[in-house]
PDB file of N, CA and C in Angstrom:
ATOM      1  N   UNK A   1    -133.919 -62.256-133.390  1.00  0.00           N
ATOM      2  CA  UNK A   1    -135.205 -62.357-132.738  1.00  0.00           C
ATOM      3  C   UNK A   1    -135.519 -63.835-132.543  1.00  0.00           C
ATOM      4  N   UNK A   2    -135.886 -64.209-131.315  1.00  0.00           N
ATOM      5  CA  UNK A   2    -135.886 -65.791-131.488  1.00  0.00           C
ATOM      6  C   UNK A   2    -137.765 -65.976-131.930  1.00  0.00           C
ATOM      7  N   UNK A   3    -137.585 -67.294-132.216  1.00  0.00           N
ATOM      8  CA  UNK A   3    -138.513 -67.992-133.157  1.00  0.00           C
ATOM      9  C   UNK A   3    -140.089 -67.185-132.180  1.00  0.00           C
ATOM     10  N   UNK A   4    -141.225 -67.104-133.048  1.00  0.00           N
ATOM     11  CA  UNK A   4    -142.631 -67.076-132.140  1.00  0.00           C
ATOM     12  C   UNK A   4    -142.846 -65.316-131.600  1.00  0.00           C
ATOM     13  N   UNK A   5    -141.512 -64.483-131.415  1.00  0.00           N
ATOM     14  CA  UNK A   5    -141.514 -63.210-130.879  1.00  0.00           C
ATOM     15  C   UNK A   5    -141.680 -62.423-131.454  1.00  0.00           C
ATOM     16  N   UNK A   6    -142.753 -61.258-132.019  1.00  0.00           N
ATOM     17  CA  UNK A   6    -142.697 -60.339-132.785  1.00  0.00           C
ATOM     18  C   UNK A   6    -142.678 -59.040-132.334  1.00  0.00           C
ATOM     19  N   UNK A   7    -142.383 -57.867-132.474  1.00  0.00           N
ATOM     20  CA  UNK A   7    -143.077 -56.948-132.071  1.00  0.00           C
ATOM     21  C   UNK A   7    -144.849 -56.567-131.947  1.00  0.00           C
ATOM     22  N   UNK A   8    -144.826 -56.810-132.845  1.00  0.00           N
ATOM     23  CA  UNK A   8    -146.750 -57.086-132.965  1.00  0.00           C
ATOM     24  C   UNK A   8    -147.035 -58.342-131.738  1.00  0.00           C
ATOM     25  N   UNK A   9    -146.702 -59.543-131.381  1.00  0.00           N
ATOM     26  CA  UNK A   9    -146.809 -59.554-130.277  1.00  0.00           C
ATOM     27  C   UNK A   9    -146.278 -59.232-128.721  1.00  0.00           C
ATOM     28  N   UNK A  10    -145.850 -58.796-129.019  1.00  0.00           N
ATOM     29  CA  UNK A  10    -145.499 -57.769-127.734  1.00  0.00           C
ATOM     30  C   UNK A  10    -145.917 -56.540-127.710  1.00  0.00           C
ATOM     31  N   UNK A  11    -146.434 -56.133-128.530  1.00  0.00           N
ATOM     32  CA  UNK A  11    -148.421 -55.080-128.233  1.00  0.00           C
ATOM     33  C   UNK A  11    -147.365 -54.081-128.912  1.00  0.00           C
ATOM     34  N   UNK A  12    -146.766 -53.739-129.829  1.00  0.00           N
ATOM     35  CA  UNK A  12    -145.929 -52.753-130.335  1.00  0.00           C
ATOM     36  C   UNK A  12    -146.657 -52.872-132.116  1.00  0.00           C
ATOM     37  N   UNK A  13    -146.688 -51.477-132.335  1.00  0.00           N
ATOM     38  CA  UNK A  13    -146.930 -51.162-133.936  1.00  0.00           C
ATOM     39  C   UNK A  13    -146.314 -50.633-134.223  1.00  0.00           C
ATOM     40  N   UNK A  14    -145.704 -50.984-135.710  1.00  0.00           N
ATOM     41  CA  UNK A  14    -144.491 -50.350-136.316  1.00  0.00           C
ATOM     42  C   UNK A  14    -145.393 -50.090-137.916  1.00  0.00           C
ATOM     43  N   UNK A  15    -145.347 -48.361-137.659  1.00  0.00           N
ATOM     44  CA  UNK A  15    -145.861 -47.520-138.857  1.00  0.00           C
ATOM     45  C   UNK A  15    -145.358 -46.579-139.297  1.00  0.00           C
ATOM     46  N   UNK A  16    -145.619 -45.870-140.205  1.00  0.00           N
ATOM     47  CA  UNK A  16    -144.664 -44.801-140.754  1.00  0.00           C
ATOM     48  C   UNK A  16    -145.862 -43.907-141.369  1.00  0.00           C
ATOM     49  N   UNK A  17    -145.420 -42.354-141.006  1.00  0.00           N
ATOM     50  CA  UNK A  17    -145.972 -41.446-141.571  1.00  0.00           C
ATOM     51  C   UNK A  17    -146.087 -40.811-143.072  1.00  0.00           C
ATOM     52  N   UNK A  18    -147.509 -41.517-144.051  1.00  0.00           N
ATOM     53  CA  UNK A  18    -147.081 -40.803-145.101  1.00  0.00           C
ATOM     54  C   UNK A  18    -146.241 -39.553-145.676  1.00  0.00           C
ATOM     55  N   UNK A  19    -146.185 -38.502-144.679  1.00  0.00           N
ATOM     56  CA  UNK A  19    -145.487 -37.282-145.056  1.00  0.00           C
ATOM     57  C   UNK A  19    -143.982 -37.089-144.675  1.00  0.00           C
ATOM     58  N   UNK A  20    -143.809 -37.842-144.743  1.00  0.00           N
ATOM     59  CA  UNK A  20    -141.824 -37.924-144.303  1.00  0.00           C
ATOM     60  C   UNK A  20    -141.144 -37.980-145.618  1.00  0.00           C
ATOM     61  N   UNK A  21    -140.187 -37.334-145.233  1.00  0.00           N
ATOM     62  CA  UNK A  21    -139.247 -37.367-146.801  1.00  0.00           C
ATOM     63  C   UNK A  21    -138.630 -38.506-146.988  1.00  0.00           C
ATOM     64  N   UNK A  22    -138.339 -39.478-145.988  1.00  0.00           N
ATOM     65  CA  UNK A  22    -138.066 -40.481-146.080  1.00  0.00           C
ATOM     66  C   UNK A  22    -138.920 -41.959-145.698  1.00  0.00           C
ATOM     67  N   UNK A  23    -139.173 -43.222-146.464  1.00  0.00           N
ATOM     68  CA  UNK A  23    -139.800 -43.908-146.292  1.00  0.00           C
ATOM     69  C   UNK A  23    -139.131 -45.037-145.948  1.00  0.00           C
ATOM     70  N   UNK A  24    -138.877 -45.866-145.216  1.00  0.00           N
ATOM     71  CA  UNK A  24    -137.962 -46.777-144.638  1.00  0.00           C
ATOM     72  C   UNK A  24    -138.485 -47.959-145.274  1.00  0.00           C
ATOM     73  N   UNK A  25    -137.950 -49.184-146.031  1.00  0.00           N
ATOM     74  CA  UNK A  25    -138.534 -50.547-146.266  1.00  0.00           C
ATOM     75  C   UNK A  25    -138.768 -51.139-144.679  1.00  0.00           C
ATOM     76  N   UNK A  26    -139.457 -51.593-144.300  1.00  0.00           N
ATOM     77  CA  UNK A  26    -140.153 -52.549-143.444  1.00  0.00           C
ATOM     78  C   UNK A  26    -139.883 -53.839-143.512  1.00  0.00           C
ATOM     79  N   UNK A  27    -139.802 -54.848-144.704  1.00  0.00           N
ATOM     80  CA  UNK A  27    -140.374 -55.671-144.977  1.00  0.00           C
ATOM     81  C   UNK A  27    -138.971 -56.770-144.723  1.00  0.00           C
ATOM     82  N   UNK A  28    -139.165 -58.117-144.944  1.00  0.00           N
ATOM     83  CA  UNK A  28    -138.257 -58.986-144.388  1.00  0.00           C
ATOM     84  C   UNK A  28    -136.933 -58.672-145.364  1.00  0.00           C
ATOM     85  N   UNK A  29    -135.576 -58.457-145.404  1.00  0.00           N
ATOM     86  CA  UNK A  29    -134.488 -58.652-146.126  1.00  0.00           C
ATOM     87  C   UNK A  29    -133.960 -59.882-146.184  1.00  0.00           C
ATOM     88  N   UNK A  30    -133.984 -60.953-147.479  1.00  0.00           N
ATOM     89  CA  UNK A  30    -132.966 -62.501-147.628  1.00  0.00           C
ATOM     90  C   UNK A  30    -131.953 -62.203-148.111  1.00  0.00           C
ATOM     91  N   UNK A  31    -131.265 -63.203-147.315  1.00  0.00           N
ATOM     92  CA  UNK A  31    -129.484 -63.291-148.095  1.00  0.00           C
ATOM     93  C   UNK A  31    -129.808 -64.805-148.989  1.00  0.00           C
ATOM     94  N   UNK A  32    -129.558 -64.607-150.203  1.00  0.00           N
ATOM     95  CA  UNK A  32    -128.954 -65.748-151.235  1.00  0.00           C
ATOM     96  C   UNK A  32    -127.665 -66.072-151.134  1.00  0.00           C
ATOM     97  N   UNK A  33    -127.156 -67.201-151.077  1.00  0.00           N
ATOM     98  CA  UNK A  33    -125.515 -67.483-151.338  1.00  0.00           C
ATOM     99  C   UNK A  33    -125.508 -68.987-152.425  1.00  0.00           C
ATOM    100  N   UNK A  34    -124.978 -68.921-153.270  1.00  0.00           N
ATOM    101  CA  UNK A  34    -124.846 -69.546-154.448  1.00  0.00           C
ATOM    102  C   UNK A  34    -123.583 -70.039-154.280  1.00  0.00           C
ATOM    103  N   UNK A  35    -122.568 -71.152-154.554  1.00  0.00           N
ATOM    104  CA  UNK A  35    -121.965 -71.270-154.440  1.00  0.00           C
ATOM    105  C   UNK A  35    -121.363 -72.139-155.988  1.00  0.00           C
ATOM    106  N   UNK A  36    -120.295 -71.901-156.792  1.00  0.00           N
ATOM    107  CA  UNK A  36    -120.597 -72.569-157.876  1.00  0.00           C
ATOM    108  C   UNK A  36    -118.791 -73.418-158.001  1.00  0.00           C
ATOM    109  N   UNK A  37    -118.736 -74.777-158.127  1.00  0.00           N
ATOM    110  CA  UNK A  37    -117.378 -74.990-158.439  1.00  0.00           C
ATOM    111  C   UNK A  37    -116.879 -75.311-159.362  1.00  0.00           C
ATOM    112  N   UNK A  38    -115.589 -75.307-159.610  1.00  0.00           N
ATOM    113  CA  UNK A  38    -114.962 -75.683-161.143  1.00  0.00           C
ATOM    114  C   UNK A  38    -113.650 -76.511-160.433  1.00  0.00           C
ATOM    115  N   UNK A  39    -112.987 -77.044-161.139  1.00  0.00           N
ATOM    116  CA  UNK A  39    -112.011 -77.605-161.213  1.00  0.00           C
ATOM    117  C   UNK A  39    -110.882 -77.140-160.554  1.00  0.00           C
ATOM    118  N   UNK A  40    -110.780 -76.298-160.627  1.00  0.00           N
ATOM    119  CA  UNK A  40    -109.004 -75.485-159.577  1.00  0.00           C
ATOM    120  C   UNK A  40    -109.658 -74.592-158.963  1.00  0.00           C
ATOM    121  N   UNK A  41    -111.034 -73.758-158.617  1.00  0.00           N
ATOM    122  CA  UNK A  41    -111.179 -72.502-158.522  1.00  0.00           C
ATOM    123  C   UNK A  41    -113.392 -72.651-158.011  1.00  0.00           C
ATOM    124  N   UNK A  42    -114.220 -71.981-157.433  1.00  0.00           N
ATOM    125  CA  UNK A  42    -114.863 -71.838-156.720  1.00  0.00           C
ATOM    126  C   UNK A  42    -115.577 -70.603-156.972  1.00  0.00           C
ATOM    127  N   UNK A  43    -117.017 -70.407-157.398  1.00  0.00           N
ATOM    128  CA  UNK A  43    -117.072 -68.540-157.298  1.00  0.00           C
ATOM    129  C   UNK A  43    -118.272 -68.658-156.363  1.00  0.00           C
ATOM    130  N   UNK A  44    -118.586 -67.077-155.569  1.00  0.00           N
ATOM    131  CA  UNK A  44    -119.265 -67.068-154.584  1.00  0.00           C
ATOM    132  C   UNK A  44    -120.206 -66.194-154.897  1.00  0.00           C
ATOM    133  N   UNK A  45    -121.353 -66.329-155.494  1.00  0.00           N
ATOM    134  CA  UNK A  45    -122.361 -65.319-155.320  1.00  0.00           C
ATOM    135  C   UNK A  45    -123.613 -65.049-154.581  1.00  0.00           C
ATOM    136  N   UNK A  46    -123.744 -63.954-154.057  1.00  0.00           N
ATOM    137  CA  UNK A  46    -124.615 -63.677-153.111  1.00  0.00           C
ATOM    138  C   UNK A  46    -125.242 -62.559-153.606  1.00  0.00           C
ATOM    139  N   UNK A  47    -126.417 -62.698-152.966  1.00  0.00           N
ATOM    140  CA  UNK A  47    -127.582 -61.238-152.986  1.00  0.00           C
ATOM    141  C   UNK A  47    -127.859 -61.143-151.705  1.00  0.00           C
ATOM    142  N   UNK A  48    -128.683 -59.883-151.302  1.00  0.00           N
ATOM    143  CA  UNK A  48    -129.877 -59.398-150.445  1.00  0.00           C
ATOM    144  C   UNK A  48    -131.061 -59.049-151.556  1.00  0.00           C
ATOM    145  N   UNK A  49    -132.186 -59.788-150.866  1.00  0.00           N
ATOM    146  CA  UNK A  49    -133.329 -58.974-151.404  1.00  0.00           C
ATOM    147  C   UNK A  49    -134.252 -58.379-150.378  1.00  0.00           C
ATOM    148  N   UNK A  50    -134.261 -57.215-151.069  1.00  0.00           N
ATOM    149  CA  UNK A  50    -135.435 -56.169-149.801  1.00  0.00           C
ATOM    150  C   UNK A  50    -136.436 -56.123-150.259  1.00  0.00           C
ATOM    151  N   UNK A  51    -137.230 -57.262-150.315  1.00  0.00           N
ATOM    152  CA  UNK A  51    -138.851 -57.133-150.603  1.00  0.00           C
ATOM    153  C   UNK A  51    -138.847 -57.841-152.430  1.00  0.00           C
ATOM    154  N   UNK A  52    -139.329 -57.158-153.358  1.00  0.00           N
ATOM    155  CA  UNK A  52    -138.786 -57.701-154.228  1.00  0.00           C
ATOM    156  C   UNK A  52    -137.742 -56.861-155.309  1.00  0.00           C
ATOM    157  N   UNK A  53    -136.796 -56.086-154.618  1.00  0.00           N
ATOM    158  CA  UNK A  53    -135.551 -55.399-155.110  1.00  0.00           C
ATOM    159  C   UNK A  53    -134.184 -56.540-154.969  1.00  0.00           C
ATOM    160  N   UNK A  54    -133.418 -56.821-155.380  1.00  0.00           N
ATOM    161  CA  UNK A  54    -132.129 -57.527-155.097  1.00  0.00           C
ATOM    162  C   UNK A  54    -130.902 -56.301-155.294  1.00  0.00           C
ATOM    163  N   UNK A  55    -130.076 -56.674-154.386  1.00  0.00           N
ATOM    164  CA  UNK A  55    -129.099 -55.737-154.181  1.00  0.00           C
ATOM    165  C   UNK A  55    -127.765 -57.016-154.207  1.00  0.00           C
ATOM    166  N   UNK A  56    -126.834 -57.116-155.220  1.00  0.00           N
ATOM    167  CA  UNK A  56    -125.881 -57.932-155.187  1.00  0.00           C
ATOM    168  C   UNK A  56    -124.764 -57.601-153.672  1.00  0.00           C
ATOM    169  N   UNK A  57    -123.965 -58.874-153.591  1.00  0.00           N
ATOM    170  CA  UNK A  57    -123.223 -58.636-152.645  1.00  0.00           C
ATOM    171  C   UNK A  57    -122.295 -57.586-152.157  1.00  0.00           C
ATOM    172  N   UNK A  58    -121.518 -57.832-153.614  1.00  0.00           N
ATOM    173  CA  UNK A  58    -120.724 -56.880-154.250  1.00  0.00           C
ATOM    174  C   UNK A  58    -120.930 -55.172-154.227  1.00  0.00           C
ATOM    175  N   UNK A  59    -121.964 -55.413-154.285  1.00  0.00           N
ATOM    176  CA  UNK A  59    -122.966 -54.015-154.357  1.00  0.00           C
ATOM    177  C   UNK A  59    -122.801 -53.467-152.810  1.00  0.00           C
ATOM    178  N   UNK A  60    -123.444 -54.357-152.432  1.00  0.00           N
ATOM    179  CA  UNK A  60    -123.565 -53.875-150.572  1.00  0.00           C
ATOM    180  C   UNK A  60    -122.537 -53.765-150.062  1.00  0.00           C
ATOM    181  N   UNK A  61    -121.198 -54.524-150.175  1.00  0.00           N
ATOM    182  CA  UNK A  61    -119.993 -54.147-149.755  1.00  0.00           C
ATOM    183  C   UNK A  61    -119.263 -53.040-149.922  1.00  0.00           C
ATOM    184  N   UNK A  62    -119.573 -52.345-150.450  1.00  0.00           N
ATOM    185  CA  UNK A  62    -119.125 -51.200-151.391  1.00  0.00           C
ATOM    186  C   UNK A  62    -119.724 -49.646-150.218  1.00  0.00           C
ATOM    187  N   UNK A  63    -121.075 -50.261-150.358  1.00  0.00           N
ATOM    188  CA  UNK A  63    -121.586 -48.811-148.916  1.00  0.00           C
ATOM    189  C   UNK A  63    -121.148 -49.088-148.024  1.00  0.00           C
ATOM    190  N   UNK A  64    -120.702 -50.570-147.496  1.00  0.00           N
ATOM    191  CA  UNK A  64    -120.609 -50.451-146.270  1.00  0.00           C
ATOM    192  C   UNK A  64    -119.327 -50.330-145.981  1.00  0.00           C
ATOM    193  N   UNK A  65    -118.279 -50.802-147.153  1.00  0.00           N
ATOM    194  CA  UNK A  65    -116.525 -49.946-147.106  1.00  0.00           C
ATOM    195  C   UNK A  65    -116.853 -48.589-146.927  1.00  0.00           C
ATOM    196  N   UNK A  66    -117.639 -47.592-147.154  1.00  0.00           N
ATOM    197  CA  UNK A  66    -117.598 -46.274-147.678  1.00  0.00           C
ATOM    198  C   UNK A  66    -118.491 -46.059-146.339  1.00  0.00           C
ATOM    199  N   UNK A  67    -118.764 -47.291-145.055  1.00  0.00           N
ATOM    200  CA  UNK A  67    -119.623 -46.852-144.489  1.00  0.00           C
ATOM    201  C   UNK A  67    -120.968 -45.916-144.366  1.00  0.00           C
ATOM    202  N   UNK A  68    -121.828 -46.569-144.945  1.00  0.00           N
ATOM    203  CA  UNK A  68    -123.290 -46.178-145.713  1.00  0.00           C
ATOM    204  C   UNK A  68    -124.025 -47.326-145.222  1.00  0.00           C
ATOM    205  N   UNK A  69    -124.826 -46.905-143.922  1.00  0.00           N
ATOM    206  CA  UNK A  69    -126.163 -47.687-143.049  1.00  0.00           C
ATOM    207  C   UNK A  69    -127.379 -47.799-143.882  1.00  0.00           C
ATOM    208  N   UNK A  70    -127.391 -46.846-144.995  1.00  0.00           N
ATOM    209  CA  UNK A  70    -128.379 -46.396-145.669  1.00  0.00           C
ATOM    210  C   UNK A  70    -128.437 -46.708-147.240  1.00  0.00           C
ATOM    211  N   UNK A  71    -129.662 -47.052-147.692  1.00  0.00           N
ATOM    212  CA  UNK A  71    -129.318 -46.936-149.652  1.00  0.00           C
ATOM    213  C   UNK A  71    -130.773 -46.669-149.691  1.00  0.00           C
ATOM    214  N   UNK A  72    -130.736 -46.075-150.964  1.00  0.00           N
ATOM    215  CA  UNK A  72    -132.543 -46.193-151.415  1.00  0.00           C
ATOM    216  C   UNK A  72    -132.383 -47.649-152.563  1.00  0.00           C
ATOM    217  N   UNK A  73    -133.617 -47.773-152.578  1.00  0.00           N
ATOM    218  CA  UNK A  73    -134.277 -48.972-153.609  1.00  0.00           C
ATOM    219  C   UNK A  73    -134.615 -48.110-154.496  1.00  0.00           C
ATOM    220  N   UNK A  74    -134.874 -48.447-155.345  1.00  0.00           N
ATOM    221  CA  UNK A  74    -135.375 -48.272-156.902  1.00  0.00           C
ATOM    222  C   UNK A  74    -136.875 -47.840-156.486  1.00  0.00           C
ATOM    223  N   UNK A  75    -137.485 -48.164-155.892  1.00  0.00           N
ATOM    224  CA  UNK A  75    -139.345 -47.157-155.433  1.00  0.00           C
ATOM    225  C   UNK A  75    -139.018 -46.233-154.882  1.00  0.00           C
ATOM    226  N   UNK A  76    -137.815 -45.776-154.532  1.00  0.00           N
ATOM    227  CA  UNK A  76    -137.909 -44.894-153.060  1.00  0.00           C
ATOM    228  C   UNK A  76    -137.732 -45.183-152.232  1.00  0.00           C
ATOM    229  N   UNK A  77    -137.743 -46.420-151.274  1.00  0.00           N
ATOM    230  CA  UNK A  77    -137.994 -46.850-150.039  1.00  0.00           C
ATOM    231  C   UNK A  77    -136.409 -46.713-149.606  1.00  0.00           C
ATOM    232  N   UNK A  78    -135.903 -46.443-148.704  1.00  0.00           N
ATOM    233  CA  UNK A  78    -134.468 -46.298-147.730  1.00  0.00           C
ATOM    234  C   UNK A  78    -134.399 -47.967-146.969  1.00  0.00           C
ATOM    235  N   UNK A  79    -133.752 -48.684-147.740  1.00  0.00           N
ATOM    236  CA  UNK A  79    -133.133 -50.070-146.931  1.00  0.00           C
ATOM    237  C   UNK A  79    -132.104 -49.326-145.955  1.00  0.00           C
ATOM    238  N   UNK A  80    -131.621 -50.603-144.900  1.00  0.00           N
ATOM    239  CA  UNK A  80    -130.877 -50.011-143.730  1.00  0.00           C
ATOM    240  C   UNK A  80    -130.145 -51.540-143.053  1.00  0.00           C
ATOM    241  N   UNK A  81    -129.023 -51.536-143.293  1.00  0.00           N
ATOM    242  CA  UNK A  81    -128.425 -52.977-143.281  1.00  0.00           C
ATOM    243  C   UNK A  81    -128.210 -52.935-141.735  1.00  0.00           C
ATOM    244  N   UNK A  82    -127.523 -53.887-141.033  1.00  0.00           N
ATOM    245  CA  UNK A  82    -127.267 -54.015-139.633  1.00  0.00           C
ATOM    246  C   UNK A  82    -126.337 -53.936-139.470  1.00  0.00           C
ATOM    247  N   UNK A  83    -125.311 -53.553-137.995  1.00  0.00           N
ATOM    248  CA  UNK A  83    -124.145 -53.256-138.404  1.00  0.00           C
ATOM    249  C   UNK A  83    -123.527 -54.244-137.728  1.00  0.00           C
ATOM    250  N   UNK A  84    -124.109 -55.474-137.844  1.00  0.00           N
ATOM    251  CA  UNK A  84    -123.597 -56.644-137.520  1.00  0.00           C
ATOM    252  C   UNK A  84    -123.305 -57.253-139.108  1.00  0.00           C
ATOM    253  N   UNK A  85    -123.464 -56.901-139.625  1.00  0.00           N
ATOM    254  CA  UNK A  85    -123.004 -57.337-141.391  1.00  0.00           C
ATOM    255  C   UNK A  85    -122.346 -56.256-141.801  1.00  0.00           C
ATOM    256  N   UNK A  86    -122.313 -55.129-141.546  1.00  0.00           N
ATOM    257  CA  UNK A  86    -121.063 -54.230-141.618  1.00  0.00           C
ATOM    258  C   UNK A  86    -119.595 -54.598-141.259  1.00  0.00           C
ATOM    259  N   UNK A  87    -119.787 -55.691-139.556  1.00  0.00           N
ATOM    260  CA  UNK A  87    -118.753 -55.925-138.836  1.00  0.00           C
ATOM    261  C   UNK A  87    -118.176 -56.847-139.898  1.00  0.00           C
ATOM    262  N   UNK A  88    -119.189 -57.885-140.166  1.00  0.00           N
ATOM    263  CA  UNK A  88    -118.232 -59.005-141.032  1.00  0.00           C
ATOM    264  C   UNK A  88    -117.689 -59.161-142.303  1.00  0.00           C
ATOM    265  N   UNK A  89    -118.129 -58.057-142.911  1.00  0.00           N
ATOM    266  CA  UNK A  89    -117.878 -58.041-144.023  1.00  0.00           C
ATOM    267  C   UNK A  89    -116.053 -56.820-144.033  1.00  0.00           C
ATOM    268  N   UNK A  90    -116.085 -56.126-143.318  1.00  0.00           N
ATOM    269  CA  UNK A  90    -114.968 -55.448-143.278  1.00  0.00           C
ATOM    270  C   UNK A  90    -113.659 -56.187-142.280  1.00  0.00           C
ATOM    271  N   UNK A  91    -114.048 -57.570-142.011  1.00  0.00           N
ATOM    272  CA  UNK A  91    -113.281 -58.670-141.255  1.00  0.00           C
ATOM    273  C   UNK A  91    -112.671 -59.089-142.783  1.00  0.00           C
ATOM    274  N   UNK A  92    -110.720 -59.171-142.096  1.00  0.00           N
ATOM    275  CA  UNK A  92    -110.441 -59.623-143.710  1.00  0.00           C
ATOM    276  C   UNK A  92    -110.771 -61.391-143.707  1.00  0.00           C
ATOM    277  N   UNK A  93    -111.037 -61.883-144.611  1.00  0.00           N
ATOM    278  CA  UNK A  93    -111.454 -63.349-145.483  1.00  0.00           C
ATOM    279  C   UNK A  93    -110.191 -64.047-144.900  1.00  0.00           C
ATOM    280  N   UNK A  94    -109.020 -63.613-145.046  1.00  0.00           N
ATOM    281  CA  UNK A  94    -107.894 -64.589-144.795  1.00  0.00           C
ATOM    282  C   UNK A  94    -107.309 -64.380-143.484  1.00  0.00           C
ATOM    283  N   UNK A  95    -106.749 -65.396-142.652  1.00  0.00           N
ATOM    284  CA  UNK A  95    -105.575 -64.422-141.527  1.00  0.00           C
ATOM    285  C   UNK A  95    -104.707 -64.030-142.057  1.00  0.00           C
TER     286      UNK A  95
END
């Protein structure tokens, strides 16, 4: 979405019906990347957080090998990753 554009300004409301069996998170998702080095060797840790839930990297890679668009959070709420981070993450690391 480029910078200044929201749906809310562009006259659009995004709501959800208390009575659905499912409740979708809304709210912004961050990626953390940590990067830590040692002497011969490098470790890489990352999160997503959906609101204030964290979901490790490791974690998320795992649904999205098993192809899973979908997870619940710990309240209930149904996170829903993009499948533009699906694409890259199932890209192998090395040629």
């Amino acid at each position: 979405m480029r910078t200044g554009l929201s749906l809310l300004n562009l006259g659009f409301e995004v709501s959800q019906p208390e009575n659905r069996d499912k409740k979708y998170f809304v709210g912004k998702a961050v990626f953390d990347l940590e990067v830590k080095e040692n002497i011969d060797w490098f470790d890489i840790h990352a999160k997503i957080r959906f609101g204030e839930y964290e979901i490790s990297f490791k974690e998320l890679r795992k649904l999205i090998l098993r192809k899973k668009v979908e997870f619940k959070l710990p309240n209930g709420e149904i996170a829903h990753h993009s499948r533009s981070v699906a694409s890259e993450v199932r890209r192998p690391v090395c040629p």
